[in-house]
PDB file of N, CA and C in Angstrom:
ATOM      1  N   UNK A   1       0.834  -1.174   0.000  1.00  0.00           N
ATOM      2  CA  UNK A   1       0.000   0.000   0.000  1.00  0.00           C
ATOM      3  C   UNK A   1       0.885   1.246   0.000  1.00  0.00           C
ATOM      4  N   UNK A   2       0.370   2.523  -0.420  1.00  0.00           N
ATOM      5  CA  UNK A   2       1.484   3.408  -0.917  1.00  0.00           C
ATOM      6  C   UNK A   2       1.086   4.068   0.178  1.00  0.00           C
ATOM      7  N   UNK A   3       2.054   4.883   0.442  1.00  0.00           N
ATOM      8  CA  UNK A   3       2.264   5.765   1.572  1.00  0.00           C
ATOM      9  C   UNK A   3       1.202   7.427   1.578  1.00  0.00           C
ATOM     10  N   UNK A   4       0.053   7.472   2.175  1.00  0.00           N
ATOM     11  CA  UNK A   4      -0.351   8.548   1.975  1.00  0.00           C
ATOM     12  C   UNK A   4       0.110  10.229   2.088  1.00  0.00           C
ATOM     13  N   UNK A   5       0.951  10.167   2.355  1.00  0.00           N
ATOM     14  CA  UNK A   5       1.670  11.235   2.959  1.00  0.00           C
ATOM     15  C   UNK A   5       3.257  11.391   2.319  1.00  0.00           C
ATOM     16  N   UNK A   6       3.508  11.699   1.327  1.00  0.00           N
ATOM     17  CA  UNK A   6       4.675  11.409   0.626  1.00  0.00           C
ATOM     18  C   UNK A   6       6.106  12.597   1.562  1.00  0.00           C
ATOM     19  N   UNK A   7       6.960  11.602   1.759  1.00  0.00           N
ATOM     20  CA  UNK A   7       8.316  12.532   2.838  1.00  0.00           C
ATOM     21  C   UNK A   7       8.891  13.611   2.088  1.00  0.00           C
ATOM     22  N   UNK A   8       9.124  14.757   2.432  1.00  0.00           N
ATOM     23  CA  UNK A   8       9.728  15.780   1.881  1.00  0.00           C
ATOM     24  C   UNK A   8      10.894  14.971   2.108  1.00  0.00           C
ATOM     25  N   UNK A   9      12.239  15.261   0.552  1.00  0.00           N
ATOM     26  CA  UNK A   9      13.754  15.048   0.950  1.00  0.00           C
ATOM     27  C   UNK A   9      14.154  16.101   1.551  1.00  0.00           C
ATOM     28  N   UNK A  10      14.970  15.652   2.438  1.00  0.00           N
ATOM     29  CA  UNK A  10      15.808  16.798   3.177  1.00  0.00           C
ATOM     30  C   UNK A  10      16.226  17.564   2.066  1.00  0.00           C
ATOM     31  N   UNK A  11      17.065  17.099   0.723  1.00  0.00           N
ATOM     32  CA  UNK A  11      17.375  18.390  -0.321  1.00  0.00           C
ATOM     33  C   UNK A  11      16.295  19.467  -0.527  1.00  0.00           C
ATOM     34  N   UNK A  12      15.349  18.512  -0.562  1.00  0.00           N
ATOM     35  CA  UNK A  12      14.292  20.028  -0.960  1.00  0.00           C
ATOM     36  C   UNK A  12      14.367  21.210   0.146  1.00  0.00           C
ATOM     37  N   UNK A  13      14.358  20.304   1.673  1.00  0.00           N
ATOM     38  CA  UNK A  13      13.872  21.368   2.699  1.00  0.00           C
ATOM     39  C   UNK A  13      15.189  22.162   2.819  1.00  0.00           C
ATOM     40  N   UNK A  14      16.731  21.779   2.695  1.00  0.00           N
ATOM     41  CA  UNK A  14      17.788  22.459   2.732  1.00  0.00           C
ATOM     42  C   UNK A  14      17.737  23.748   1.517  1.00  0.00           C
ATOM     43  N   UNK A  15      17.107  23.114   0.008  1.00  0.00           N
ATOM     44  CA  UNK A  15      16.836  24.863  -0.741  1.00  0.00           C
ATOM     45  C   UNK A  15      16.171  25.285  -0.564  1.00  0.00           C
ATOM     46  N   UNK A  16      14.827  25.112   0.322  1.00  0.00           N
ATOM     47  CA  UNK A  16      13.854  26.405   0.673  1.00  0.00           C
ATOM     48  C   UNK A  16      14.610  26.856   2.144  1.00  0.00           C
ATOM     49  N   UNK A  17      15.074  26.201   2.628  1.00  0.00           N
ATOM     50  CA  UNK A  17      15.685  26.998   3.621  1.00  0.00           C
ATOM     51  C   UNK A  17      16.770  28.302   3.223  1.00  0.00           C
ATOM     52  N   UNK A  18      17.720  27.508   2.331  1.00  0.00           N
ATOM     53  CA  UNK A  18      18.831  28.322   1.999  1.00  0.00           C
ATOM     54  C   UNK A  18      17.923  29.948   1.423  1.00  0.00           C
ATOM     55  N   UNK A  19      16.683  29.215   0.493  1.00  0.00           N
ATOM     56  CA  UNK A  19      16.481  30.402  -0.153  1.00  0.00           C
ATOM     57  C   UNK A  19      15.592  31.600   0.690  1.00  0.00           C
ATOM     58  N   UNK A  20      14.807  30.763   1.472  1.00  0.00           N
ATOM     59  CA  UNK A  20      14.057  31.620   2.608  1.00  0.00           C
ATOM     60  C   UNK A  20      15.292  32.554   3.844  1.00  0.00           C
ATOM     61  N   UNK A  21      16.387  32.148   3.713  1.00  0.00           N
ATOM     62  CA  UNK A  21      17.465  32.829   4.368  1.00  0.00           C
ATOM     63  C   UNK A  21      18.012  34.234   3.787  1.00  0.00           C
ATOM     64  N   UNK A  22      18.094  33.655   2.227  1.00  0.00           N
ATOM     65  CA  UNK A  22      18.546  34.091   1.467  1.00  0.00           C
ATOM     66  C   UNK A  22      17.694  35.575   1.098  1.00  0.00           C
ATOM     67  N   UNK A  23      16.622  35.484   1.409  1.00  0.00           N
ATOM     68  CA  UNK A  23      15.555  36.803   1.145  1.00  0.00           C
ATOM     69  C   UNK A  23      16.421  38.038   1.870  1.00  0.00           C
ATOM     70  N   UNK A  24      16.392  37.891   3.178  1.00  0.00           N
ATOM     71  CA  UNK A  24      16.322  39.009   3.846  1.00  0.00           C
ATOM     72  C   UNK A  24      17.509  39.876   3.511  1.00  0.00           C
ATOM     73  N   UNK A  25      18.651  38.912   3.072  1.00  0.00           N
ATOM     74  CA  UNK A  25      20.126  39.403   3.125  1.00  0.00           C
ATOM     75  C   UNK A  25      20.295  40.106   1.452  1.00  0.00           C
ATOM     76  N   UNK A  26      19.135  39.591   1.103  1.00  0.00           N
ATOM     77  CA  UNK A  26      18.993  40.281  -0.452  1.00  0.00           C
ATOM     78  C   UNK A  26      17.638  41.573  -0.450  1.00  0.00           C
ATOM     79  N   UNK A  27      17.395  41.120   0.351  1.00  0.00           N
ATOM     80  CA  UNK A  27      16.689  43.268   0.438  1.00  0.00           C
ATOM     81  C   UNK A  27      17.318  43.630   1.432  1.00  0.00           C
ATOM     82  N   UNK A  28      17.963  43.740   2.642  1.00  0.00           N
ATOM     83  CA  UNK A  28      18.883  44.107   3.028  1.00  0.00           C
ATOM     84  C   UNK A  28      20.568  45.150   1.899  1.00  0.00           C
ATOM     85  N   UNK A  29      20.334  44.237   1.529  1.00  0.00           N
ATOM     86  CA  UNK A  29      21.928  43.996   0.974  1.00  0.00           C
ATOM     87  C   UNK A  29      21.575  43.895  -1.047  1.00  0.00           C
ATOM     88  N   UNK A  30      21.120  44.500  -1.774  1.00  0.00           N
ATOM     89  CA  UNK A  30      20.625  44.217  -3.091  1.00  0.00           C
ATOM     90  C   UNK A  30      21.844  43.820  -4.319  1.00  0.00           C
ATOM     91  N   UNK A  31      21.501  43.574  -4.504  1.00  0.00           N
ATOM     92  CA  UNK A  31      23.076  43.095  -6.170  1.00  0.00           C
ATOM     93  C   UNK A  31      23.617  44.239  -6.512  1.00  0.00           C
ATOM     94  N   UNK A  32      24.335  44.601  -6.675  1.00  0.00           N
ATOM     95  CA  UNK A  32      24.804  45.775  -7.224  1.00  0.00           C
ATOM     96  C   UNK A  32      26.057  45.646  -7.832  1.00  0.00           C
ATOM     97  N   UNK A  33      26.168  46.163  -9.153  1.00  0.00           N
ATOM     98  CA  UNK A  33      27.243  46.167 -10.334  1.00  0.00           C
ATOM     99  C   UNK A  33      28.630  45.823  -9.369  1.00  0.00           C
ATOM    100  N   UNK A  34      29.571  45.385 -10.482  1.00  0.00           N
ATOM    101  CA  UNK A  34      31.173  44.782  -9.066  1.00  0.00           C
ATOM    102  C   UNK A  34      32.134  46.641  -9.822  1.00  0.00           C
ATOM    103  N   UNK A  35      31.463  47.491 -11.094  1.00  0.00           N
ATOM    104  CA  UNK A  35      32.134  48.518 -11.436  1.00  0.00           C
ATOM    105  C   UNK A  35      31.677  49.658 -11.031  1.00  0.00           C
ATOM    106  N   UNK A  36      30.488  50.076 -10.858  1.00  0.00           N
ATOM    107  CA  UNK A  36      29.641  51.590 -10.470  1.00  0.00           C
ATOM    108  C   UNK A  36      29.043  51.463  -8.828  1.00  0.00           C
ATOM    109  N   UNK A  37      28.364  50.517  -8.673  1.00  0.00           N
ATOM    110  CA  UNK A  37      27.632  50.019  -7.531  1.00  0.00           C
ATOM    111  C   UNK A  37      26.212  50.449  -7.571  1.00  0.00           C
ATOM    112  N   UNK A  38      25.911  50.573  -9.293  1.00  0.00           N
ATOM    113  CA  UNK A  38      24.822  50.180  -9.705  1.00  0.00           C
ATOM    114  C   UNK A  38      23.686  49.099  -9.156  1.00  0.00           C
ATOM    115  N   UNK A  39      22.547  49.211  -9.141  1.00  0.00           N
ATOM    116  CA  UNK A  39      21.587  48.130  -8.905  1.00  0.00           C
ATOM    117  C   UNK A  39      21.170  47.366 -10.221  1.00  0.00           C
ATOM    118  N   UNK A  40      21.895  45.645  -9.552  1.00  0.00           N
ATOM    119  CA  UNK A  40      21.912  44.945 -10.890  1.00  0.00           C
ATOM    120  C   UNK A  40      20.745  43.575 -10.568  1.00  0.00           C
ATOM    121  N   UNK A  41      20.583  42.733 -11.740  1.00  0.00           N
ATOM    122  CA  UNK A  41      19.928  41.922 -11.002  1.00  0.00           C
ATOM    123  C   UNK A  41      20.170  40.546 -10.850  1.00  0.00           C
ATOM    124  N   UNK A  42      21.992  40.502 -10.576  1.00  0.00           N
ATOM    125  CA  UNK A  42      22.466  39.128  -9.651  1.00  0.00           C
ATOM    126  C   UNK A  42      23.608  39.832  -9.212  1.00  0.00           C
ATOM    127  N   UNK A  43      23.984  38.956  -8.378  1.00  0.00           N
ATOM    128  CA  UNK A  43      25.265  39.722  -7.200  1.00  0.00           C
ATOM    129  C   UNK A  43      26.459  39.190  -8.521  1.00  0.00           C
ATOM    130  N   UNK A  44      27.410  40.248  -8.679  1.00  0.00           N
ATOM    131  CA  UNK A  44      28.795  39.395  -8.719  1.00  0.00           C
ATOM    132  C   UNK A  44      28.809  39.936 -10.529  1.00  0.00           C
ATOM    133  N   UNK A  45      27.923  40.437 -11.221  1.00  0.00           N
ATOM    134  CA  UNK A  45      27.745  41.195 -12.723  1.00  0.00           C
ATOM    135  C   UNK A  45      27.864  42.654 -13.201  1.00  0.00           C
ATOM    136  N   UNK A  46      28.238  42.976 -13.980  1.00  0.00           N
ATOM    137  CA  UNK A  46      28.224  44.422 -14.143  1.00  0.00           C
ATOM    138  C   UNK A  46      27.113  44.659 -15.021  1.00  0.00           C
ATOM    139  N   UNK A  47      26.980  45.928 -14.633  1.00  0.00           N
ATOM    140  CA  UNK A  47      25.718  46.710 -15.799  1.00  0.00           C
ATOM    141  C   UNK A  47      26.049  46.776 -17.096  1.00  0.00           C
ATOM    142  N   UNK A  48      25.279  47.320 -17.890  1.00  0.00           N
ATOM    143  CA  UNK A  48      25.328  47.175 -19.124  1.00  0.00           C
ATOM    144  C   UNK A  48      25.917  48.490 -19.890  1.00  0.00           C
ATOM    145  N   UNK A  49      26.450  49.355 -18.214  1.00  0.00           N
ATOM    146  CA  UNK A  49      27.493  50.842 -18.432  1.00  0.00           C
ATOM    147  C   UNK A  49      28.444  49.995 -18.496  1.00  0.00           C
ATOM    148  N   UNK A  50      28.918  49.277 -17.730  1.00  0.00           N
ATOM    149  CA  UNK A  50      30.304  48.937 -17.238  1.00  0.00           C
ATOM    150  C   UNK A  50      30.742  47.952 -18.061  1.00  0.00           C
ATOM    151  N   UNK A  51      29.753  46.690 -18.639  1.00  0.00           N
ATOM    152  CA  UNK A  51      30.493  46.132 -19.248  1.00  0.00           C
ATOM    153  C   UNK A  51      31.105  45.745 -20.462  1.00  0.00           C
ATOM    154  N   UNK A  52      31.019  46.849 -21.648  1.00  0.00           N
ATOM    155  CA  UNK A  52      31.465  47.565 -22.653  1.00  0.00           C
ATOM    156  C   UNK A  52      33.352  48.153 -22.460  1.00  0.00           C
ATOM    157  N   UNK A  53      33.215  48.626 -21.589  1.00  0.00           N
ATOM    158  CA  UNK A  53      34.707  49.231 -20.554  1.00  0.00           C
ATOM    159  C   UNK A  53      35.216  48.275 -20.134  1.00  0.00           C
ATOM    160  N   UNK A  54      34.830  47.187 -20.195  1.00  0.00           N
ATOM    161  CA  UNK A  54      35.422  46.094 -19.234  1.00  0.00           C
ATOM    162  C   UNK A  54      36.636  45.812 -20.614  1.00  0.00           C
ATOM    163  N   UNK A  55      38.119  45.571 -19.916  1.00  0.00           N
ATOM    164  CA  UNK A  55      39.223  45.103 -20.384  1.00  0.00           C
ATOM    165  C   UNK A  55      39.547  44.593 -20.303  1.00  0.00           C
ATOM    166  N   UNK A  56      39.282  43.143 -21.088  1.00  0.00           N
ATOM    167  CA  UNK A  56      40.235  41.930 -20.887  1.00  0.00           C
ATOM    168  C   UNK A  56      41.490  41.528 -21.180  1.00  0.00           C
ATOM    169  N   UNK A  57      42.075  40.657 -20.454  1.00  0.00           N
ATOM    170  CA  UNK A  57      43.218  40.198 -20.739  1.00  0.00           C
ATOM    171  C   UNK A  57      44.166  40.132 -21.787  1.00  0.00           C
ATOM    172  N   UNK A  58      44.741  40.759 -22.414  1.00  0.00           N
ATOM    173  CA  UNK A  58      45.616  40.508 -23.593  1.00  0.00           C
ATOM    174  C   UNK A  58      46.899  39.871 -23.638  1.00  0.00           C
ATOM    175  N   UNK A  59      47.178  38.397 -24.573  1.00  0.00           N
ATOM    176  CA  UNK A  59      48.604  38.877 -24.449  1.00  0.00           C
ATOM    177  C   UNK A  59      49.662  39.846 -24.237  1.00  0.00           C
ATOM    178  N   UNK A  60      50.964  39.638 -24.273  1.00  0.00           N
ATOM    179  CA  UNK A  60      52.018  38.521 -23.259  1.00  0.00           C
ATOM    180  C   UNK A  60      50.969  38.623 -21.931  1.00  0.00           C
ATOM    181  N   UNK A  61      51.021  37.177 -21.997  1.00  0.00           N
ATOM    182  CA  UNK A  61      50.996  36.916 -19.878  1.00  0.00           C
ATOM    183  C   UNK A  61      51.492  35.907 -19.399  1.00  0.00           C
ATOM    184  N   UNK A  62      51.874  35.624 -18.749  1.00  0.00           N
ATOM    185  CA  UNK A  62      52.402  34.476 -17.661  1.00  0.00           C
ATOM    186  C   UNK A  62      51.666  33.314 -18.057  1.00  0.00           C
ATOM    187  N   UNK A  63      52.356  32.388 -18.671  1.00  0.00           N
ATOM    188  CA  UNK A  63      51.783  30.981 -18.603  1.00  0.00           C
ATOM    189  C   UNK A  63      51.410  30.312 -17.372  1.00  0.00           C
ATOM    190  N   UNK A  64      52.507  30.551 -16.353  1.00  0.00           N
ATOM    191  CA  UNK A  64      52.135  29.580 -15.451  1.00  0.00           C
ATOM    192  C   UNK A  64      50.981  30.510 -14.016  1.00  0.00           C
ATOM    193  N   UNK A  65      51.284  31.961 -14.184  1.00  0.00           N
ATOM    194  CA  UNK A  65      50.419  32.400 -12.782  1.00  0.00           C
ATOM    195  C   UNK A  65      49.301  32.948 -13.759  1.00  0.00           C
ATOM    196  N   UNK A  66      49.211  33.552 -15.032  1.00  0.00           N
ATOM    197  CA  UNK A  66      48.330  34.502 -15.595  1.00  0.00           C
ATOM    198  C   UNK A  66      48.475  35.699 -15.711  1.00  0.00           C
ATOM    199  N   UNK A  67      49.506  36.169 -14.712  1.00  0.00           N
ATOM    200  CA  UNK A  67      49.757  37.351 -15.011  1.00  0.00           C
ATOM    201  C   UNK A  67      49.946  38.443 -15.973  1.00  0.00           C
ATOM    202  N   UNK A  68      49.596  39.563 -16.687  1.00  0.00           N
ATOM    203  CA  UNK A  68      49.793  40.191 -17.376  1.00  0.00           C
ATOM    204  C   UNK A  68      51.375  40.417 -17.322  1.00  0.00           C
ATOM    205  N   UNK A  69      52.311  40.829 -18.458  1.00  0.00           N
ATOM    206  CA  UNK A  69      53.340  41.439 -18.711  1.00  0.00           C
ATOM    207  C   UNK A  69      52.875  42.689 -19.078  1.00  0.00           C
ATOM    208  N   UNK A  70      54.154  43.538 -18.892  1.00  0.00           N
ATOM    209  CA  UNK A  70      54.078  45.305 -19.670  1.00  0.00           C
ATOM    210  C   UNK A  70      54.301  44.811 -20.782  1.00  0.00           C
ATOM    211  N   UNK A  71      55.518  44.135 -21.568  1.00  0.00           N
ATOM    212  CA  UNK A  71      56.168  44.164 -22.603  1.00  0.00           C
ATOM    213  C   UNK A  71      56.379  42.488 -23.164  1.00  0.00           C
ATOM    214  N   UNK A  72      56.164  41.990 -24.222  1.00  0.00           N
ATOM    215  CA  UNK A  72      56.209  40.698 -24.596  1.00  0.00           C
ATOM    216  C   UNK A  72      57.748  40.655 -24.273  1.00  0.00           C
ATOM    217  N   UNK A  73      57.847  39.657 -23.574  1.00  0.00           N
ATOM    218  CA  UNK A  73      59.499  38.739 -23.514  1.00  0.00           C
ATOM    219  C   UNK A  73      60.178  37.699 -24.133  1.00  0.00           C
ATOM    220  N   UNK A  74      59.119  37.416 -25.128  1.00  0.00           N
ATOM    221  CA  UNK A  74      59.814  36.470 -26.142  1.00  0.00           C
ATOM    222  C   UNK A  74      59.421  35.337 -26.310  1.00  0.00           C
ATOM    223  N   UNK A  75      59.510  34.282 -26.909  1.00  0.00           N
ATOM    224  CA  UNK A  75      58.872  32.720 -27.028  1.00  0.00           C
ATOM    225  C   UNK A  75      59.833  32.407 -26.084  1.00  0.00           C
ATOM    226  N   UNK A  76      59.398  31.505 -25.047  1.00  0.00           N
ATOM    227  CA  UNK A  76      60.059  30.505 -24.328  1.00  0.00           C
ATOM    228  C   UNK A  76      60.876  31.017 -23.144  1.00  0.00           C
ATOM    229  N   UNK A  77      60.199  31.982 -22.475  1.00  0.00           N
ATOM    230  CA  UNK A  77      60.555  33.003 -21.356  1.00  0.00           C
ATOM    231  C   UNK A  77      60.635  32.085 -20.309  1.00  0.00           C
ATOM    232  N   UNK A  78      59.983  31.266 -20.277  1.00  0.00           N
ATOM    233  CA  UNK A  78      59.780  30.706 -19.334  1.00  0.00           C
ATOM    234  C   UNK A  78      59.666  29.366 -18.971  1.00  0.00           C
TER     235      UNK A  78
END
């Protein structure tokens, strides 16, 4: 006979928890751009000012840490 009462998994009750936690510290505390401190709508993104300006990485850089160089050093610097 099947169980009338079907068990919540603990996973479920751990993401409504996380997310019912998660409310207050997000109107409290709202997303806001990581370049202007714009109001965005996820934590950790830039607006759609900032991320046009955004400058990525160009060669020479460090193979092994990532680092940017000022000046290319040559094939096999390293």
């Amino acid at each position: 006979m099947a169980d009338p009462m079907p068990k919540i998994k603990t996973v479920e009750l751990g993401t409504i928890a996380r997310r019912a936690l998660a409310l207050p510290a997000r109107i409290l505390f709202p997303p806001v751009c990581a370049g202007c401190r714009r109001h965005v709508s996820q934590p950790g993104v830039l607006c759609g000012t900032c991320w046009p300006k955004l400058r990525l990485l160009e060669r020479p850089w460090c193979a092994v840490m990532g680092t940017p160089f000022t000046h290319d050093m040559g094939e096999g610097f390293l």
